[in-house]
Protein backbone atom coordinates (compact mmCIF):
# COMPACT_ATOMS: atom_id res chain seq x y z
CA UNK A 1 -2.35 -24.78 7.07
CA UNK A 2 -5.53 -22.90 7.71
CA UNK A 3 -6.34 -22.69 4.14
CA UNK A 4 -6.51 -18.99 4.04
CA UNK A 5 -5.14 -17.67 0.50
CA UNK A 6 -4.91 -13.01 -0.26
CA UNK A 7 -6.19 -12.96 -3.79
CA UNK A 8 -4.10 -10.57 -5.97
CA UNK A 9 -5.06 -7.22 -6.17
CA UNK A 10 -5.93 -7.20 -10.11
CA UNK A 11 -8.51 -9.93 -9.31
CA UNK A 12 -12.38 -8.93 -9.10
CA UNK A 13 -13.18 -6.28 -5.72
CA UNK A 14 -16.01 -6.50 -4.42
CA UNK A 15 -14.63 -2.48 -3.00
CA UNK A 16 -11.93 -0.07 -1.90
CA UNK A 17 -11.61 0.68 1.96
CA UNK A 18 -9.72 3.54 2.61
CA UNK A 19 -9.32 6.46 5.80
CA UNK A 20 -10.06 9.91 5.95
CA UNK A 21 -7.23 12.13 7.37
CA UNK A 22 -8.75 13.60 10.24
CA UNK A 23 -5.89 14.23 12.96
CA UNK A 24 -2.07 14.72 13.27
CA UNK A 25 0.80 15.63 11.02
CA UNK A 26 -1.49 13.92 8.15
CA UNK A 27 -3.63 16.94 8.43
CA UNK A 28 -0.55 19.53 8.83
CA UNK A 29 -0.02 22.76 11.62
CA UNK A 30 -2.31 25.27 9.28
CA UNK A 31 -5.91 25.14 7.30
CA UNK A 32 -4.07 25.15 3.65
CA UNK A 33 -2.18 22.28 4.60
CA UNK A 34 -5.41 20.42 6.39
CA UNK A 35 -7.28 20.93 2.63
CA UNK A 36 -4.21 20.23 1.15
CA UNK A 37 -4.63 16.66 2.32
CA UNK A 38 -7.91 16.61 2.34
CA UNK A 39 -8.09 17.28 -1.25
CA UNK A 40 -5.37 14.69 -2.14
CA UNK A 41 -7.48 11.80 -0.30
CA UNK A 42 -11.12 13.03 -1.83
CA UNK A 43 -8.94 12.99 -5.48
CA UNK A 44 -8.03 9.21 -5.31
CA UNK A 45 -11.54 8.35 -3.68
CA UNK A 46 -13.30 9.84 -6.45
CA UNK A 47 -11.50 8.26 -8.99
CA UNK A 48 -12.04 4.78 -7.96
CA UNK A 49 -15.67 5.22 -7.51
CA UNK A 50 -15.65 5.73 -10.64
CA UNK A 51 -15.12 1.96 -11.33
CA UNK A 52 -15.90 -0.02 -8.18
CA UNK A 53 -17.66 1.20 -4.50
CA UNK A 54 -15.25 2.89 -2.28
CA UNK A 55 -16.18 2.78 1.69
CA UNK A 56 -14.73 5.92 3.90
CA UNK A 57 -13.59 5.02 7.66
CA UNK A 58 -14.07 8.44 9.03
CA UNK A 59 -13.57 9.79 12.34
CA UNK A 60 -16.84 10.65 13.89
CA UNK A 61 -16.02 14.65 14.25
CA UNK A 62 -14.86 14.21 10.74
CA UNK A 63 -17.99 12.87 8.85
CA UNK A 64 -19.25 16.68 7.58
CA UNK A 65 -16.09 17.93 6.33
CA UNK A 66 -16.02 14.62 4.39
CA UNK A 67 -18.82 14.69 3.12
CA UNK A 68 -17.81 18.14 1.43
CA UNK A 69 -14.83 16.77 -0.08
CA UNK A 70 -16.23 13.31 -1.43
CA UNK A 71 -18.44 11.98 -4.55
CA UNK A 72 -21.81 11.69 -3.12
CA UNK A 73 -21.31 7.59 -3.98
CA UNK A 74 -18.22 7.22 -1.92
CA UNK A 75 -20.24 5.40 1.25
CA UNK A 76 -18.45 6.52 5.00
CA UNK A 77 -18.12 4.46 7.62
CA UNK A 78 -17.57 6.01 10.94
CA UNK A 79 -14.88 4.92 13.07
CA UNK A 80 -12.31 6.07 15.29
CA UNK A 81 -9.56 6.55 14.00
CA UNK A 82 -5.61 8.04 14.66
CA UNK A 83 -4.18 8.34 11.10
CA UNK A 84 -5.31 7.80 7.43
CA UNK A 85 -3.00 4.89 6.01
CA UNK A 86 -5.60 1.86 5.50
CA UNK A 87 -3.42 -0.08 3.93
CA UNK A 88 -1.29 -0.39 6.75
CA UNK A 89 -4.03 0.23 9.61
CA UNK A 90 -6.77 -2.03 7.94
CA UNK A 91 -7.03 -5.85 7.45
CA UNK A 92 -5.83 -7.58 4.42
CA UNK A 93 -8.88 -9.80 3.15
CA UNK A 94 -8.32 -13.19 2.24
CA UNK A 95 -10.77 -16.62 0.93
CA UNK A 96 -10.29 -19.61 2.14
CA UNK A 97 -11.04 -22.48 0.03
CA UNK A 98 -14.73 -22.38 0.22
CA UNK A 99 -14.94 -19.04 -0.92
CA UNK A 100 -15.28 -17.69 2.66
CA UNK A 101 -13.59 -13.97 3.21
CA UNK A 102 -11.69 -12.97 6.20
CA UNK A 103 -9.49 -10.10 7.18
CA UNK A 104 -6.16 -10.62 8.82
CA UNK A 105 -5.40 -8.25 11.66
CA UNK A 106 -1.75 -7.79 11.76
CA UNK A 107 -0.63 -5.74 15.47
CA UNK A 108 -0.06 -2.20 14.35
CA UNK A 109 2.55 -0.35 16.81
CA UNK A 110 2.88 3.33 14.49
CA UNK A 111 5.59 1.38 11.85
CA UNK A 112 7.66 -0.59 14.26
CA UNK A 113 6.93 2.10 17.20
CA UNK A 114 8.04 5.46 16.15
CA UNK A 115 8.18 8.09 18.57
CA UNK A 116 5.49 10.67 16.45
CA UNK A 117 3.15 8.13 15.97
CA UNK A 118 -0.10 7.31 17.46
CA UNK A 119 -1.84 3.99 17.08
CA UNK A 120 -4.44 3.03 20.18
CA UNK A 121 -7.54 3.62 17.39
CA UNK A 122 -5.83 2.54 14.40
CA UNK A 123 -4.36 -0.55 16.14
CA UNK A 124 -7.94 -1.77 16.08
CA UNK A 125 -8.78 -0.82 12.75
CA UNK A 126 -8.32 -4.32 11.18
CA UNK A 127 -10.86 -5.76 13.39
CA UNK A 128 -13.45 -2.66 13.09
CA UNK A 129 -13.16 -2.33 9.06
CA UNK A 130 -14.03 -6.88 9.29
CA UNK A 131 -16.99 -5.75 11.77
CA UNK A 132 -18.24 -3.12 9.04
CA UNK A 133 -17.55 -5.49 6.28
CA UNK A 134 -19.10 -8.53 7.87
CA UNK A 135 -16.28 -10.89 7.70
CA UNK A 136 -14.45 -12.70 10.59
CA UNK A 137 -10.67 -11.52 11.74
CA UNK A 138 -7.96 -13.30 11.22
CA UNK A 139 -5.77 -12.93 14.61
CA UNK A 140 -2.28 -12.54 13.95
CA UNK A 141 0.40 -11.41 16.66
CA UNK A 142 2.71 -10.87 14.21
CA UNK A 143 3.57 -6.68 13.76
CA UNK A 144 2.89 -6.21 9.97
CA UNK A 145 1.23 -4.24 7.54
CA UNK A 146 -0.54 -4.17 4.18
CA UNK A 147 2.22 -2.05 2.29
CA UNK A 148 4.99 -4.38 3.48
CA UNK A 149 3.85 -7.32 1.66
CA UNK A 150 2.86 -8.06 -2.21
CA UNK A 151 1.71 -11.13 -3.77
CA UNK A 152 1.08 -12.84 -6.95
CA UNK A 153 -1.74 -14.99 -6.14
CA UNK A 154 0.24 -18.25 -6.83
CA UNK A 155 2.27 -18.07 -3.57
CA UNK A 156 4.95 -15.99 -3.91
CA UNK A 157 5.17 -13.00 -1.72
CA UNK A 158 7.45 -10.08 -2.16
CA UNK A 159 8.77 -8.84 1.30
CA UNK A 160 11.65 -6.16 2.95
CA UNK A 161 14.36 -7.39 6.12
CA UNK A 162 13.67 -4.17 7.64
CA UNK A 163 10.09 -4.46 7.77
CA UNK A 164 9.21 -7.38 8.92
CA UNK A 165 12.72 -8.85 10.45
CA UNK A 166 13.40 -5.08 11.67
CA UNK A 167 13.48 -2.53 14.13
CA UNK A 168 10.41 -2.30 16.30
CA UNK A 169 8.45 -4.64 14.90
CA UNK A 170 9.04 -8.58 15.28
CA UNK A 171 12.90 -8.23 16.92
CA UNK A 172 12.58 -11.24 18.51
CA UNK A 173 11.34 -13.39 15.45
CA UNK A 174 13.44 -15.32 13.50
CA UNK A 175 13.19 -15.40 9.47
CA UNK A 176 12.13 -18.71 9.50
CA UNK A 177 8.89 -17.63 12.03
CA UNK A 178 8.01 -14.64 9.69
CA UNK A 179 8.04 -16.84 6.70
CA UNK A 180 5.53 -19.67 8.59
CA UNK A 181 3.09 -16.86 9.67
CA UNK A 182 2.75 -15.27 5.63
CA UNK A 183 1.86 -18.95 4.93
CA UNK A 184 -0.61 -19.57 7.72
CA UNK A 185 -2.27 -15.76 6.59
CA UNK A 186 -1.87 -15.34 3.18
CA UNK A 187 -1.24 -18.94 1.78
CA UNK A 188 2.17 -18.33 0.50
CA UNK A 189 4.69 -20.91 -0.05
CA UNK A 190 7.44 -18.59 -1.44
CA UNK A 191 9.79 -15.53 -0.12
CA UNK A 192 11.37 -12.84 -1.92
CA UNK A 193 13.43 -11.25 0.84
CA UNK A 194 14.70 -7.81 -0.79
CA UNK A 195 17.41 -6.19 1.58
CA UNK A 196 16.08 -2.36 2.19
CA UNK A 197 13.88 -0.19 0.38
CA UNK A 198 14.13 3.53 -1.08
CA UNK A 199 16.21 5.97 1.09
CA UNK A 200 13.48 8.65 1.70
CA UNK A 201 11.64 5.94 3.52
CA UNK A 202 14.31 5.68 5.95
CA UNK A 203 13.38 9.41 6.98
CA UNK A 204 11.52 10.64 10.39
CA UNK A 205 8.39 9.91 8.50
CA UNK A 206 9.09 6.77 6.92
CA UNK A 207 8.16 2.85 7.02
CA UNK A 208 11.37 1.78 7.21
CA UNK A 209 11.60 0.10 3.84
CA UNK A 210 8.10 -1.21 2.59
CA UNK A 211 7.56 -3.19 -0.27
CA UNK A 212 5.18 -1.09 -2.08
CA UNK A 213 7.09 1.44 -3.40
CA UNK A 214 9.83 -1.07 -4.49
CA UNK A 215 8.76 -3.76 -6.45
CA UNK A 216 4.76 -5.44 -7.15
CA UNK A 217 3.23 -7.78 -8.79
CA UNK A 218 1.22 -6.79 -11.93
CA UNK A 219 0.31 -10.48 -12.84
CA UNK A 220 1.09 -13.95 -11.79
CA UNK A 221 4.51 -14.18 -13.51
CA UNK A 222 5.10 -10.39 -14.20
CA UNK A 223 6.88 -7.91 -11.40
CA UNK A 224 7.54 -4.04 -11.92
CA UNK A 225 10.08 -2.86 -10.08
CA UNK A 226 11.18 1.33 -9.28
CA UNK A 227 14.47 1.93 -11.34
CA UNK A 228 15.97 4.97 -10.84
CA UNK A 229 18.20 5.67 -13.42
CA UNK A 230 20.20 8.71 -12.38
CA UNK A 231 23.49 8.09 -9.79
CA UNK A 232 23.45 11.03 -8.23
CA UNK A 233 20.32 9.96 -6.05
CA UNK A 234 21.19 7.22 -3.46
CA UNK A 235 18.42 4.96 -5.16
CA UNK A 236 20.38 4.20 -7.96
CA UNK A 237 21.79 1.64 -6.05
CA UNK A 238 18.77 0.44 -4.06
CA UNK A 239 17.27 -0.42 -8.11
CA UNK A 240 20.24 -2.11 -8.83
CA UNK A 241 20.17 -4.00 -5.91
CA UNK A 242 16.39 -4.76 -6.03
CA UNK A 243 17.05 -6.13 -10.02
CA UNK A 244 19.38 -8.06 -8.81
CA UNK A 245 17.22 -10.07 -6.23
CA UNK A 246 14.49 -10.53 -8.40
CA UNK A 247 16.27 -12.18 -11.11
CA UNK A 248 18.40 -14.41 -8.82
CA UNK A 249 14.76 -15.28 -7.10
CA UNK A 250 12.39 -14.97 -9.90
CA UNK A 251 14.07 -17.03 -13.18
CA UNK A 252 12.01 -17.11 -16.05
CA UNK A 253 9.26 -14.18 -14.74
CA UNK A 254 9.53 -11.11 -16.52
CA UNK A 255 10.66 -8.41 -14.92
CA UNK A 256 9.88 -4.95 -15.86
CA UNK A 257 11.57 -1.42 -15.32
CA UNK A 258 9.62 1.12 -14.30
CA UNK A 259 11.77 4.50 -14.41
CA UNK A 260 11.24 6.57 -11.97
CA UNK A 261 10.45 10.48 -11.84
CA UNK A 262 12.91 12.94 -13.50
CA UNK A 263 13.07 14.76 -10.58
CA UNK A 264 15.43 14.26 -7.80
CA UNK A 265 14.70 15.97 -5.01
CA UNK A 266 11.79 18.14 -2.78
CA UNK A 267 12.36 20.59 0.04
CA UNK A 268 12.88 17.35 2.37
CA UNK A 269 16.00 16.27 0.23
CA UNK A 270 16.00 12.78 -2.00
CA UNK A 271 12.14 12.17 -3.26
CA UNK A 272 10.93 8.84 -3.24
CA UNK A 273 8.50 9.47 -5.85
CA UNK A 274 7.75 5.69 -7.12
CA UNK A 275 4.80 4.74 -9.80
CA UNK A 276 5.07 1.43 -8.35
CA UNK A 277 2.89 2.81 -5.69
CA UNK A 278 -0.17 2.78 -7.95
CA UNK A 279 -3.90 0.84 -7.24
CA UNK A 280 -5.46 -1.69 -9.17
CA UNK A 281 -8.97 -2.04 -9.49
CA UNK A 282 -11.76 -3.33 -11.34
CA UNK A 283 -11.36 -1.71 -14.88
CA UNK A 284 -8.70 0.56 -14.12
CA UNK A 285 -4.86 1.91 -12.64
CA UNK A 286 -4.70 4.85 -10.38
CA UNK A 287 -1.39 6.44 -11.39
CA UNK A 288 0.33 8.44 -8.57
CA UNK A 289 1.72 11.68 -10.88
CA UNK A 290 3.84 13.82 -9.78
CA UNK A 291 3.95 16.60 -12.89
CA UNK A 292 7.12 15.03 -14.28
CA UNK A 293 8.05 13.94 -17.45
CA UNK A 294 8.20 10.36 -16.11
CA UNK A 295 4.52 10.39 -15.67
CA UNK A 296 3.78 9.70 -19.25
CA UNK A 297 6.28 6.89 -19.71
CA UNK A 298 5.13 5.34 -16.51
CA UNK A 299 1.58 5.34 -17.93
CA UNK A 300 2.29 3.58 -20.94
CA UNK A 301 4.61 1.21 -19.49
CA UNK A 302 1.52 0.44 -17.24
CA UNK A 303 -1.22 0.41 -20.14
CA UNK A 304 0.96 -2.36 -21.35
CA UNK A 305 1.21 -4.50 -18.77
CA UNK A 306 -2.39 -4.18 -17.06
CA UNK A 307 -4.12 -4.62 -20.46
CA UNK A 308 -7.56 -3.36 -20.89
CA UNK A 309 -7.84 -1.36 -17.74
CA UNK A 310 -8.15 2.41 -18.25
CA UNK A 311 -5.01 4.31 -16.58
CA UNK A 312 -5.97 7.56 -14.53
CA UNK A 313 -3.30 9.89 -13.35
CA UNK A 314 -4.26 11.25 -9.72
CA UNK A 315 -1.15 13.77 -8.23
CA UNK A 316 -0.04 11.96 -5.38
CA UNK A 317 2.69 14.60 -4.55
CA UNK A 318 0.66 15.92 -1.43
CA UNK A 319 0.24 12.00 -0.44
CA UNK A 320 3.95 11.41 -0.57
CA UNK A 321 5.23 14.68 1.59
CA UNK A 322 3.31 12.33 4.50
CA UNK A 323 4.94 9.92 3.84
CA UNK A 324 3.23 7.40 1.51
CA UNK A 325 1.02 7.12 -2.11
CA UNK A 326 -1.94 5.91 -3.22
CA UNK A 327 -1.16 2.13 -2.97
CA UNK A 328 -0.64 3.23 0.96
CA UNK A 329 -4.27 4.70 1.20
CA UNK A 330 -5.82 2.17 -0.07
CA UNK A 331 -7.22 -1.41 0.66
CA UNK A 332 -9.13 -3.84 -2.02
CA UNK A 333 -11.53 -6.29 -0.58
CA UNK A 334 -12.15 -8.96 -3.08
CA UNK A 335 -14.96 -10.19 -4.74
CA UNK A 336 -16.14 -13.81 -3.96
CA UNK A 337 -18.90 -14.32 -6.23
């Protein structure tokens, strides 16, 4: 044991990393689709400054046309940089039992080495974002990332078989090797293996099934987890499945519902819309919306369990047609005061 120990995300931040989209399908073929993005990133940056300091990685020929788009307060970083997903690209910061903060650098191969994606800069992200943040890396050679994994503080992380144990990533790794590895990193002593996640995610765009859409943590003994309610979409059965797990794993937590959108579908086929893919952080929720009825019941559902934190609705619709949320853009670096 190295003593290492990832704080839960509604603990104190000390800030919000996150990536500007600056290249690639992120951006889109046209200028209304570039903005399009561009606007959707600037939306949830904004609204976390609001509460807690947000840093920017931004590609270096990208720093102006940030700058246009962001609160003056939102501090950028420059940084080479492929794609815009910092949860995934970035370093997930944990304390070690004096206090000290590191950043765990998971390889990053484009989500288990899919054929459109590009990762030479953002495969040393992790270490660059530690550099800018003044804490050491925490080598890994395990293939991971940030929305793949969830925990509760206490040990127990939630976790995907075709993430971690799937294609493209760690195919020669046994269950029992993943499992040691999230304890060396993260200080976890339990696993909550769920089988698959949501079907869209499965798409030429997805991640293959992480966590973060699925199921979270909200506190140490509370999980949400997406339930969509209506069989004609294939999820029905993924939420069925997932409820399943996490009472057969989880007795005596309370485990919450968290309905998702009304609507079924996009111009891509079967949405995987998901308000578990929201951000905590100091004082407040940001709520992916999606202009669906759903958006109001998912906000009270989440005024009640993240008491006292103010809930703000940002659209994440133009986040999710590539291919992730807000949780996904996102990284908290805790506070160790």
């Amino acid at each position: 044991m190295t003593g290492w120990r990832m704080p839960p995300e509604w603990g104190p931040h000390e800030r919000t990393w996150m990536a500007w989209p600056s290249s690639g399908y992120t951006l889109g073929p046209s200028d209304a689709e570039a903005d399009e993005a561009r606007a959707a990133w600037a939306a949830v940056a904004n609204a976390i400054v609001r509460f807690e300091p947000v840093t920017m990685a931004v590609n270096p020929d990208a720093v102006d046309i940030a700058r246009t788009w962001l609160d003056p307060e939102v501090r950028i970083a420059e940084m080479p940089l492929d794609d815009a997903w910092m949860r995934d690209i970035g370093p997930t910061f944990v304390v070690d039992e004096g206090r000290r903060m590191g950043g765990v650098d998971w390889v990053f191969n484009g989500w288990g080495a899919q054929s459109w994606a590009q990762w030479d800069e953002d495969a040393q992200a992790a270490q660059r974002v530690c550099a800018a943040a003044g804490v050491p890396a925490v080598p890994s050679r395990m293939v991971n990332e940030g929305g793949g994994i969830h925990v509760n503080g206490e040990g127990i992380v939630l976790l995907t078989r075709t993430v971690q144990l799937g294609e493209g990533r760690n195919a020669d790794w046994t269950q029992d090797q993943v499992e040691r590895e999230l304890q060396r990193t993260l200080g976890v002593r339990r696993f909550v293996w769920i089988e698959r996640g949501l079907t869209r995610d499965y798409d030429e765009f997805g991640t293959r099934g992480h966590i973060d859409i699925v199921a979270c943590f909200a506190d140490a003994t509370t999980v949400l987890f997406h339930d969509q309610r209506n069989p004609e979409h294939p999820d029905h059965a993924v939420s069925a499945e997932v409820r399943a797990t996490l009472e057969s794993a989880l007795p005596g937590m309370r485990i919450v519902a968290v309905p998702a959108p009304d609507v079924l579908r996009d111009d891509e086929g079967w949405v995987d819309y998901s308000y578990i893919n929201h951000y905590v952080c100091n004082g407040a929720v940001i709520l992916c919306a999606f202009d669906d009825s759903g958006d109001a019941r998912a906000a009270e559902i989440l005024s009640e369990v993240y008491p006292g934190r103010e809930i703000v609705l940002v659209d994440a619709r133009p986040i999710f047609a590539r291919g992730g949320g807000i949780h996904c853009i996102t990284q908290q670096q805790p506070s160790v005061r």
